[in-house]
Protein backbone atom coordinates (compact mmCIF):
# COMPACT_ATOMS: atom_id res chain seq x y z
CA UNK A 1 0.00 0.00 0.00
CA UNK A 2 2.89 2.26 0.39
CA UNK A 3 3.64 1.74 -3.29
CA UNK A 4 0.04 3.32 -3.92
CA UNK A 5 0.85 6.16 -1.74
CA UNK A 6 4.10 7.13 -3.83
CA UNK A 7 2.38 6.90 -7.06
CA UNK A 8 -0.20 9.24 -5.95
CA UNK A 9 3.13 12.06 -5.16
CA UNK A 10 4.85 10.76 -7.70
CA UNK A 11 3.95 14.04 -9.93
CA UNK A 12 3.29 16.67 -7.75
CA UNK A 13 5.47 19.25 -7.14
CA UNK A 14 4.40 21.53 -4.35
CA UNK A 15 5.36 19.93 -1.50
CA UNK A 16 2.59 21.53 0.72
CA UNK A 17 0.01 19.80 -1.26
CA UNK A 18 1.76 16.59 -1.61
CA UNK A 19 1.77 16.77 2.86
CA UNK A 20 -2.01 17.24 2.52
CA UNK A 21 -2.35 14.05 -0.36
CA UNK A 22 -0.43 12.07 2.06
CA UNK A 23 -2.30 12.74 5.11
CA UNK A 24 -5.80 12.48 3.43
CA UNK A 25 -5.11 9.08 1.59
CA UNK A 26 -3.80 8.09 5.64
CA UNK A 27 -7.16 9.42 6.75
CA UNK A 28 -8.78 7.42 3.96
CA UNK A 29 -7.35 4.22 5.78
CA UNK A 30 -7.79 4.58 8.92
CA UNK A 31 -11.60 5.59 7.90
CA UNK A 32 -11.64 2.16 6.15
CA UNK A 33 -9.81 0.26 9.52
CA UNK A 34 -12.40 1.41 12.13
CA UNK A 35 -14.73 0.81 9.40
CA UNK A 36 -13.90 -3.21 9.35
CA UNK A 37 -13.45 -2.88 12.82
CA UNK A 38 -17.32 -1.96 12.93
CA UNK A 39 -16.92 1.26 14.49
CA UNK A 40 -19.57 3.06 12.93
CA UNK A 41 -22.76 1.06 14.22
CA UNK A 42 -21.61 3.70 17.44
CA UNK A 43 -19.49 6.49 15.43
CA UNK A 44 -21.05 8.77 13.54
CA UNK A 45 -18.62 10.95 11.53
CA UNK A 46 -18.60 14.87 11.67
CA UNK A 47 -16.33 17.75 10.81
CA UNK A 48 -14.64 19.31 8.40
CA UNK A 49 -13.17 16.11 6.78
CA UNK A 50 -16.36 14.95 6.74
CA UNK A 51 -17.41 17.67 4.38
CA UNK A 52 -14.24 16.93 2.38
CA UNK A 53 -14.96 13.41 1.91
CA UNK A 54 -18.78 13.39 1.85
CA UNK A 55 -19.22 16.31 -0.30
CA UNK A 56 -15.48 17.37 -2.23
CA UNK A 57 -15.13 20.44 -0.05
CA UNK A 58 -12.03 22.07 -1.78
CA UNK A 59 -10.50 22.47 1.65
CA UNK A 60 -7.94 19.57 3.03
CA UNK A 61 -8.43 18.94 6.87
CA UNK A 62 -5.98 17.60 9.24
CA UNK A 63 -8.17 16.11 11.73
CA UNK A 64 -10.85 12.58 12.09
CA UNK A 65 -14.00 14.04 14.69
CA UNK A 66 -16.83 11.41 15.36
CA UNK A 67 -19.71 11.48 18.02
CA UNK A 68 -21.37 8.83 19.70
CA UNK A 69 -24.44 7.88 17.96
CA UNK A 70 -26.02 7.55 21.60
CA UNK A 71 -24.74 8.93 24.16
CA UNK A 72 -23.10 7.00 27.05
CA UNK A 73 -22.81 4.55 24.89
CA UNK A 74 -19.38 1.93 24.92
CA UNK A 75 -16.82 3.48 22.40
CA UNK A 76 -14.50 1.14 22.35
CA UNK A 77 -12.06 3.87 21.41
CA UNK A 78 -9.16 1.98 22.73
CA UNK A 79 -9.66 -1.35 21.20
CA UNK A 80 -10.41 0.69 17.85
CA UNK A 81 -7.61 3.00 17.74
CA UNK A 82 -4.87 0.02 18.78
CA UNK A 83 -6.69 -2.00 15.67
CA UNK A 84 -5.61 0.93 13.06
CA UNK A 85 -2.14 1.37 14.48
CA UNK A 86 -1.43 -2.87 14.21
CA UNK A 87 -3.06 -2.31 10.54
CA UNK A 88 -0.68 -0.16 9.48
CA UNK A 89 2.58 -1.43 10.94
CA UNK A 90 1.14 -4.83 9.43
CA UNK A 91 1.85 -2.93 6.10
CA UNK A 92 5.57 -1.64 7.57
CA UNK A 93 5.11 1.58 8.61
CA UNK A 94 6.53 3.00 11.85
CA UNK A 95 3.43 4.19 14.19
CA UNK A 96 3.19 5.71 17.48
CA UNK A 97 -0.02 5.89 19.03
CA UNK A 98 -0.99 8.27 21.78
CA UNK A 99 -4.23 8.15 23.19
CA UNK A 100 -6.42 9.66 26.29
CA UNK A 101 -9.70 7.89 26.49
CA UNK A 102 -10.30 9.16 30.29
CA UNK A 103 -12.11 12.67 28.86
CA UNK A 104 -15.81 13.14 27.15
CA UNK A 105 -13.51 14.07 23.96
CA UNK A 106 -11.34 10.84 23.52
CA UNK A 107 -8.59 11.91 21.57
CA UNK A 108 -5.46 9.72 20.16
CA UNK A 109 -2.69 11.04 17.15
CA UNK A 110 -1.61 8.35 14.64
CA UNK A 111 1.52 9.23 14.70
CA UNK A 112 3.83 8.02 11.30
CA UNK A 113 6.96 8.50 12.42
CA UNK A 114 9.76 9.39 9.36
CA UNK A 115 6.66 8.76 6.97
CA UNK A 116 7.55 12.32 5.15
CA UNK A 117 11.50 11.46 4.45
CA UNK A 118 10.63 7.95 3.47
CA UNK A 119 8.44 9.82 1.00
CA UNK A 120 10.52 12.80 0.00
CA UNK A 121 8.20 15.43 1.75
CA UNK A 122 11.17 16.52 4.32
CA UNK A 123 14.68 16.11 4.73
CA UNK A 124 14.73 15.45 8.62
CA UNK A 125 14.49 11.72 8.90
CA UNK A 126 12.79 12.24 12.20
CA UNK A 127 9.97 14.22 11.14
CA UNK A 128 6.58 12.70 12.07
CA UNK A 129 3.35 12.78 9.92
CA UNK A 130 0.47 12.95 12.89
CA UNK A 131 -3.41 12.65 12.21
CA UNK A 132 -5.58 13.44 15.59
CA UNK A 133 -8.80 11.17 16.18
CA UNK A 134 -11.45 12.69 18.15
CA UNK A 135 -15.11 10.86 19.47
CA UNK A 136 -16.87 12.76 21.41
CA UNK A 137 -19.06 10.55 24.27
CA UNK A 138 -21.25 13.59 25.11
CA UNK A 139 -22.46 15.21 21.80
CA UNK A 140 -25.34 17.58 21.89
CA UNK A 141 -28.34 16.28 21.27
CA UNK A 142 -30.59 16.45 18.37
CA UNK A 143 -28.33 15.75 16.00
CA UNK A 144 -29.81 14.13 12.91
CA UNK A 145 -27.49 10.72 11.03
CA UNK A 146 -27.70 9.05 7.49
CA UNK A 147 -24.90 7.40 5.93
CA UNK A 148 -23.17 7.47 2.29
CA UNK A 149 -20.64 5.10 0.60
CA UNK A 150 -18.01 7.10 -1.47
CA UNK A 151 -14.90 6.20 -2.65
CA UNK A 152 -11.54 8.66 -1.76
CA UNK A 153 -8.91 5.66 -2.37
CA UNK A 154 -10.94 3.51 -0.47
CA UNK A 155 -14.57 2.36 -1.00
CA UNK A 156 -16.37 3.50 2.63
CA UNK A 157 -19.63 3.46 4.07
CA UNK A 158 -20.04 6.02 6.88
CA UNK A 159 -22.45 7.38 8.69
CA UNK A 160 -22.59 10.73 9.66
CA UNK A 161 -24.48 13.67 10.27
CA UNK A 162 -26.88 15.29 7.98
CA UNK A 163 -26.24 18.09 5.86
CA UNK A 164 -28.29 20.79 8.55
CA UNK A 165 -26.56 19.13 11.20
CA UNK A 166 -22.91 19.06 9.81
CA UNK A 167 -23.94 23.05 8.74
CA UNK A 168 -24.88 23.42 13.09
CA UNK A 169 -21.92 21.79 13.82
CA UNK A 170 -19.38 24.69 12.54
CA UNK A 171 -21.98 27.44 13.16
CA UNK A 172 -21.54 26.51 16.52
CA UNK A 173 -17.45 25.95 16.25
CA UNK A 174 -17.61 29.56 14.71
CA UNK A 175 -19.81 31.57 17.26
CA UNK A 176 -18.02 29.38 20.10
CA UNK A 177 -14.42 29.16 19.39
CA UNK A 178 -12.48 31.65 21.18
CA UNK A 179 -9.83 32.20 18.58
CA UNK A 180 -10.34 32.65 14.76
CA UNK A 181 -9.66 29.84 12.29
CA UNK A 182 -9.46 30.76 8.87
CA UNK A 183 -10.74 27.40 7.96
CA UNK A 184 -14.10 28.11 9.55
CA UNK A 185 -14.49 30.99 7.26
CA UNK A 186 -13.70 29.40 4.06
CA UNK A 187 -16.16 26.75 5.24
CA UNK A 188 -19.18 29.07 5.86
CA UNK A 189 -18.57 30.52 2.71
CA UNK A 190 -18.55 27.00 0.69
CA UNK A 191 -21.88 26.40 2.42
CA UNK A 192 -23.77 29.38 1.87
CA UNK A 193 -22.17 29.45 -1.99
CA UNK A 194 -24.48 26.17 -1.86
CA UNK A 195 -28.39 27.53 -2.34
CA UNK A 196 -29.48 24.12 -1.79
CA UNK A 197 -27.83 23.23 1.13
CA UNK A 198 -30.41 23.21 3.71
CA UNK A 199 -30.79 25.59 7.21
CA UNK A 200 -29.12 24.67 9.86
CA UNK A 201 -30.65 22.33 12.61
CA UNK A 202 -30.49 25.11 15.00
CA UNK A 203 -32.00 21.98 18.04
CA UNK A 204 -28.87 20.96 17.36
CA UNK A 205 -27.05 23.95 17.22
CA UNK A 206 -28.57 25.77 20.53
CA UNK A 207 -27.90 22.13 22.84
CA UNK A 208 -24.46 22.47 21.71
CA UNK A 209 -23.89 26.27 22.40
CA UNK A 210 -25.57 25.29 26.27
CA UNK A 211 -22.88 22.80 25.85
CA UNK A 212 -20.04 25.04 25.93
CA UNK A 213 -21.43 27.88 28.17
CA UNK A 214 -22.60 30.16 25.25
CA UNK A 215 -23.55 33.47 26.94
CA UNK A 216 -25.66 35.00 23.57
CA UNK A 217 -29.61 34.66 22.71
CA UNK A 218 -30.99 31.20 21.66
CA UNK A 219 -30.32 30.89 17.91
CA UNK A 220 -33.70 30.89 15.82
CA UNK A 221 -34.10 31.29 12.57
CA UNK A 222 -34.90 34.62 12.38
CA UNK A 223 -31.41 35.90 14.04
CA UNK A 224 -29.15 33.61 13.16
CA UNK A 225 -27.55 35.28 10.52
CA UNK A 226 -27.33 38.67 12.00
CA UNK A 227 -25.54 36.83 15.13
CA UNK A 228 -23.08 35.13 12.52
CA UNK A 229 -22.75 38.67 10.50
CA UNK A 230 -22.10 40.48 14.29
CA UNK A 231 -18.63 38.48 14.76
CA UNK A 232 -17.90 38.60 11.28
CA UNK A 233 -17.33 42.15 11.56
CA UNK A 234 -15.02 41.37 14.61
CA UNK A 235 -12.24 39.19 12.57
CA UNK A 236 -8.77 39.89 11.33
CA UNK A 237 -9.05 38.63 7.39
CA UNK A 238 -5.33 38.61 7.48
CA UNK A 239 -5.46 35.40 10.47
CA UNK A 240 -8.26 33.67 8.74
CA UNK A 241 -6.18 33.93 4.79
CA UNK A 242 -2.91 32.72 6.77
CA UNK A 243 -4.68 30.02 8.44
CA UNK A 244 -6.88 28.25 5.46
CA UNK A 245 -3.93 29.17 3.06
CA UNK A 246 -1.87 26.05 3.33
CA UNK A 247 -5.25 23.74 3.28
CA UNK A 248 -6.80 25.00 -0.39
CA UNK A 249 -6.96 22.53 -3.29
CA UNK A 250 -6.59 26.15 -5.22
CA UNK A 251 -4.82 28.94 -4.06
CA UNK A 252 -6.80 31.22 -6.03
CA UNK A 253 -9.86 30.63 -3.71
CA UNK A 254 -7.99 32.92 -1.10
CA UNK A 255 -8.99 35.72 -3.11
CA UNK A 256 -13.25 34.75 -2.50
CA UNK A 257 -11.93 35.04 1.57
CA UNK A 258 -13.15 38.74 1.84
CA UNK A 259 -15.69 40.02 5.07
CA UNK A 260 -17.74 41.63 2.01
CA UNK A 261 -18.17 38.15 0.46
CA UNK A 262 -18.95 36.63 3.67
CA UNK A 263 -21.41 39.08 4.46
CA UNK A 264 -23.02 39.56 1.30
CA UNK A 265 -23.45 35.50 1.50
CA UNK A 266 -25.51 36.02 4.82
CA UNK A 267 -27.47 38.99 3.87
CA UNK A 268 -28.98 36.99 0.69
């Protein structure tokens, strides 16, 4: 399988985007592991690398984010997460895995260690190629699921959450978050480009923002978008372009990442 992986470099130049094709085709199996591994009768995928590989986002993401279909249900995280890591060095690569399953967020990095020399990305033989894995045990409620088989090297069948679900989930990462991330802004925008997508599950969206202590009205339809437009006005364009920069299929999209476009997006 690491013969697949250097054919899919083999002719790219840039060696920012050959990091990403490397770490997505990675994310591809480890999607496909926990998927024999029967993961997702509890795992429900969410995130932005959900929307890249449900839905061709333009936009490469770094990290794996599930929830618990139910609540308090077993994850299993540990068992799951050592079956990827023995899959892998099955196929000889070098893999470090670091986990915390005692939190509501289980987290654990697949770490590849020297994966990036061995493939001509870096010169540092020690350099590590890392992909976090997140399930949360306590999602929000009223989340809504459905699963899709799509093939991104791989032929998968996940479930995840719905399209006005996914769309609450980084409404609520956006108005939350205490920092900015560029990537959230490129994302809104790639949503609201979409006149089909539908409106956000805002059941959804509200349990979560109780979630994390949100101090702002309940969301309803008729303010969300004048809450959304309110810290748009707030952010520094030049953090969010640095930030999403290195993650864009096509540079040129850095040039739609404007607070006009944004806004104009919201108004409509």
């Amino acid at each position: 399988m690491k013969d697949y992986l250097r054919q899919i470099l083999s002719d790219i130049d840039n060696p920012i985007l050959a990091n990403c094709l490397a770490r997505e085709y990675l994310q591809a199996r480890i999607l496909q592991s926990l998927q024999d591994r029967g993961a997702f009768s509890a795992w429900v995928f969410q995130g932005g690398t959900a929307l890249r590989f449900l839905y061709s986002m333009p936009r490469f993401s770094e990290d794996l984010d599930f929830a618990l279909i139910e609540p308090g249900q077993s994850a299993h995280f540990r068992d799951n997460m050592v079956t990827v890591s023995n899959v892998f060095e099955a196929e000889d690569y070098d893999v470090n895995l670091r986990m915390n399953d005692k939190r509501t967020v289980k987290s654990a990095f697949v770490n590849f260690k020297g994966l990036p020399f061995e493939l001509g990305l870096s010169a540092h033989s020690s350099e590590t190629l890392s992909i976090k894995v997140e399930v949360d045990s306590n999602p929000p409620m009223g989340a809504k699921t459905t699963s899709t088989i799509v093939r991104r090297h791989v032929i998968l069948n996940l479930q995840h959450h719905d399209k006005a679900s996914l769309l609450a989930g980084k409404l609520h990462a956006f108005l939350a978050r205490k920092y900015v991330k560029g990537r959230d802004i490129y994302d809104l925008i790639w949503y609201l480009s979409d006149r089909s997508w539908p409106a956000p599950n805002l059941e959804l969206l509200n349990n979560a923002l109780i979630q994390t202590r949100w101090t702002g009205p309940q969301v309803t339809a008729e303010n969300c978008r004048r809450l959304v437009i309110r810290r748009v006005e707030k952010l520094d364009f030049k953090q969010v372009v640095a930030d999403v920069e290195p993650f864009l299929e096509r540079s040129a999209d850095i040039s739609l990442l404007t607070r006009e476009n944004l806004t104009l997006l919201l108004k409509r």
